[in-house]
C-alpha atoms as a PDB file:
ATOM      1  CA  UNK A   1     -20.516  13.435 -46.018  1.00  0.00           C
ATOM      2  CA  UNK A   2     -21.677  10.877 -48.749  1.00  0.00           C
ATOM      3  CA  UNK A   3     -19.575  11.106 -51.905  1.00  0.00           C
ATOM      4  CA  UNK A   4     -20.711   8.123 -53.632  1.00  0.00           C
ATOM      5  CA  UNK A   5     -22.761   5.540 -54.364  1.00  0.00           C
ATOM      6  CA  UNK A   6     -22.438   1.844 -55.246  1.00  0.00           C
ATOM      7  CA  UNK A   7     -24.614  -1.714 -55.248  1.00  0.00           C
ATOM      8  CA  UNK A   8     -22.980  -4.873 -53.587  1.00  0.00           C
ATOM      9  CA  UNK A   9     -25.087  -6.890 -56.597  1.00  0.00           C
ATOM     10  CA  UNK A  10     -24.003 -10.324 -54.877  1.00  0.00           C
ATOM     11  CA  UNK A  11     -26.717  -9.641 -52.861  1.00  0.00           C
ATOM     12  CA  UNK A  12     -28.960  -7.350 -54.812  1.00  0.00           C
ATOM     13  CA  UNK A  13     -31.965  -9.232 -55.877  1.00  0.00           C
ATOM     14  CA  UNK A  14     -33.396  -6.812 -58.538  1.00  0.00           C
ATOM     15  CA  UNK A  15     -36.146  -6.016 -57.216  1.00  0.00           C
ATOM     16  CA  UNK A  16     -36.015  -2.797 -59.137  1.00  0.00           C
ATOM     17  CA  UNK A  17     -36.760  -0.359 -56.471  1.00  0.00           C
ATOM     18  CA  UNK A  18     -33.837   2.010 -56.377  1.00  0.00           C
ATOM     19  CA  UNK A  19     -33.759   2.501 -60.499  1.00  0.00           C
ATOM     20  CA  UNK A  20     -37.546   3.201 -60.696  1.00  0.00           C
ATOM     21  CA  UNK A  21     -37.726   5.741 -57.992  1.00  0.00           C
ATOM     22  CA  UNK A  22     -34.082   7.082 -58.517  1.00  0.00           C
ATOM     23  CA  UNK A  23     -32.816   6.697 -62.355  1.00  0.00           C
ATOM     24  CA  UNK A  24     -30.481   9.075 -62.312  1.00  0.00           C
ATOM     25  CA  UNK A  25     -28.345   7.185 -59.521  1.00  0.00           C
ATOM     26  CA  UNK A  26     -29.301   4.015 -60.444  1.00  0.00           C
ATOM     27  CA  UNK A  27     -29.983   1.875 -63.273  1.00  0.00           C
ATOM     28  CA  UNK A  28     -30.962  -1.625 -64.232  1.00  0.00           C
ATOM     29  CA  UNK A  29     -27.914  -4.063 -64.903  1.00  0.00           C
ATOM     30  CA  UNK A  30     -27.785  -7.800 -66.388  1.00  0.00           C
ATOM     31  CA  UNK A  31     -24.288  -9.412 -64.818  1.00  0.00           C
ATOM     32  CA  UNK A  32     -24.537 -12.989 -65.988  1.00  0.00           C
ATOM     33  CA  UNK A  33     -27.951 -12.106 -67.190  1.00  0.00           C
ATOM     34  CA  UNK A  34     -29.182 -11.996 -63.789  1.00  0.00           C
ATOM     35  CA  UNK A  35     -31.384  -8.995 -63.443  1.00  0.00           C
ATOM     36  CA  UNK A  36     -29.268  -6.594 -60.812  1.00  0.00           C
ATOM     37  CA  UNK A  37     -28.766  -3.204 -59.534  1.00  0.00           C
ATOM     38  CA  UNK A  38     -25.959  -0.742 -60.448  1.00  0.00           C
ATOM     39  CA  UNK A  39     -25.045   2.805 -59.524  1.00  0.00           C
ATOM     40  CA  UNK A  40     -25.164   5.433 -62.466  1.00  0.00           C
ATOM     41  CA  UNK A  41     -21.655   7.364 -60.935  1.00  0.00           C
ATOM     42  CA  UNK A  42     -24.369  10.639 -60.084  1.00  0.00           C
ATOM     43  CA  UNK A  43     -24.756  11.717 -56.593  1.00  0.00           C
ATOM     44  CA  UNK A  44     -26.985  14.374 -55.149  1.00  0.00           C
ATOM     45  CA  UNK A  45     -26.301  16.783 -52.352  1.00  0.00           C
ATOM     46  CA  UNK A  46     -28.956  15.496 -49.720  1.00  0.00           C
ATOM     47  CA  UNK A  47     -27.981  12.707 -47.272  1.00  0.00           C
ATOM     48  CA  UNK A  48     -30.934  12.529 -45.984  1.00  0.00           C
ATOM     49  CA  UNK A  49     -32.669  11.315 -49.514  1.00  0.00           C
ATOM     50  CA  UNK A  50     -29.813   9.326 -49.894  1.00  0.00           C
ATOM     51  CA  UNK A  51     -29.671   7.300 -46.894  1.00  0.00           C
ATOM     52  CA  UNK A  52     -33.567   6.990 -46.785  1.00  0.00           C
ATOM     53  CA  UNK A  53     -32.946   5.254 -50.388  1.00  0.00           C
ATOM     54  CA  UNK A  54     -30.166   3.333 -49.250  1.00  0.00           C
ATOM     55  CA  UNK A  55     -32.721   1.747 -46.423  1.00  0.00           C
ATOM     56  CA  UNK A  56     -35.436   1.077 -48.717  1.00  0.00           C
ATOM     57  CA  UNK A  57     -33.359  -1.716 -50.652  1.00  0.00           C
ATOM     58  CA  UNK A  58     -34.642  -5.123 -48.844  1.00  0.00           C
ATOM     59  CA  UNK A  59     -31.534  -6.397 -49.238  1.00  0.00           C
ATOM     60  CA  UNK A  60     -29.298  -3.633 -47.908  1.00  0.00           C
ATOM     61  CA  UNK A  61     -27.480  -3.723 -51.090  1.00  0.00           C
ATOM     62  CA  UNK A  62     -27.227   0.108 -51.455  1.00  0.00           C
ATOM     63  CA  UNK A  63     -23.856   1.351 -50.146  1.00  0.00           C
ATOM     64  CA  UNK A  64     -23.415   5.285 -48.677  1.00  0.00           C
ATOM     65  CA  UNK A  65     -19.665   5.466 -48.674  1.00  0.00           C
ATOM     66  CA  UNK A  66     -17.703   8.558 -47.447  1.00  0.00           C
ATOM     67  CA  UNK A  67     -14.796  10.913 -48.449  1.00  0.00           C
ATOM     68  CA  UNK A  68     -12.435   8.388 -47.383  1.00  0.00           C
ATOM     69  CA  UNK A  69     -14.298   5.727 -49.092  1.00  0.00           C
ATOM     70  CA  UNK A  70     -15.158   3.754 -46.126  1.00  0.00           C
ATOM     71  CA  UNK A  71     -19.064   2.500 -46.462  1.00  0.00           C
ATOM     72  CA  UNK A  72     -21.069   4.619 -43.649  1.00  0.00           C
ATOM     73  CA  UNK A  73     -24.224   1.952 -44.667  1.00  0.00           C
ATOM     74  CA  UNK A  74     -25.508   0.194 -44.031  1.00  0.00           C
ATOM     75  CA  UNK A  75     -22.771  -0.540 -41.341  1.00  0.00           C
ATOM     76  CA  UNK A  76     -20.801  -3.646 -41.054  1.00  0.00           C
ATOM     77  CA  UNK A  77     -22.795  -5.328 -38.538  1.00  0.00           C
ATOM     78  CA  UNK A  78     -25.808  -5.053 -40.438  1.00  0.00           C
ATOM     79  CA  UNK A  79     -23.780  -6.478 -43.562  1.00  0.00           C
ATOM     80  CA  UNK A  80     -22.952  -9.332 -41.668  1.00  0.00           C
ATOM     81  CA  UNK A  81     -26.198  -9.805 -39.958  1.00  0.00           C
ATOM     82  CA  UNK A  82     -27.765 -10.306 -43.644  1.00  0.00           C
ATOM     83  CA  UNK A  83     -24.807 -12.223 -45.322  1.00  0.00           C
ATOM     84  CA  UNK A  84     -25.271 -14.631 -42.353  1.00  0.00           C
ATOM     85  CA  UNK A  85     -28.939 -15.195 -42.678  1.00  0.00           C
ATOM     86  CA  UNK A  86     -28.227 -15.570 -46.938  1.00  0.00           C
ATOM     87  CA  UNK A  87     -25.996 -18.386 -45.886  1.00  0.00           C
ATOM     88  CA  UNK A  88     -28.881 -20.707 -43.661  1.00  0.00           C
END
């Protein structure tokens, strides 16, 4: 079961995606004054609406993480895959 939300905004690039279409569980953020995502703390009770709005982020910068607080996505291969291909 998903019990929270949160943004890795390392590799969030703003596009602005998740606050527009979901501003109750996200919201626009200015680290550094780089435009960003960040969660708003609010959940909802669907995991299916949740994890298709986690794989909409281009980045896969949206983290689903569990009860136990381990991040169920995206998993930790796909994390890797896309801090690997940031790095070329």
């Amino acid at each position: 079961m998903i019990k929270k939300l949160d943004v890795d905004q390392p590799s969030c690039i703003g596009c602005g995606t998740c606050w527009v279409s979901n501003p109750t569980l996200f919201r626009e953020d200015r680290p550094n004054g780089e435009l960003k995502a960040a969660a708003t703390g609010q959940i909802i009770d669907d995991a299916a609406r949740l994890r298709l709005i986690a794989e909409g982020c281009p980045t896969l910068s949206i983290y689903l993480i569990d009860e136990a607080e381990q991040i169920i996505y995206p998993t930790a291969e796909q994390r890797a895959a896309r801090d690997q291909a940031a790095e070329w």
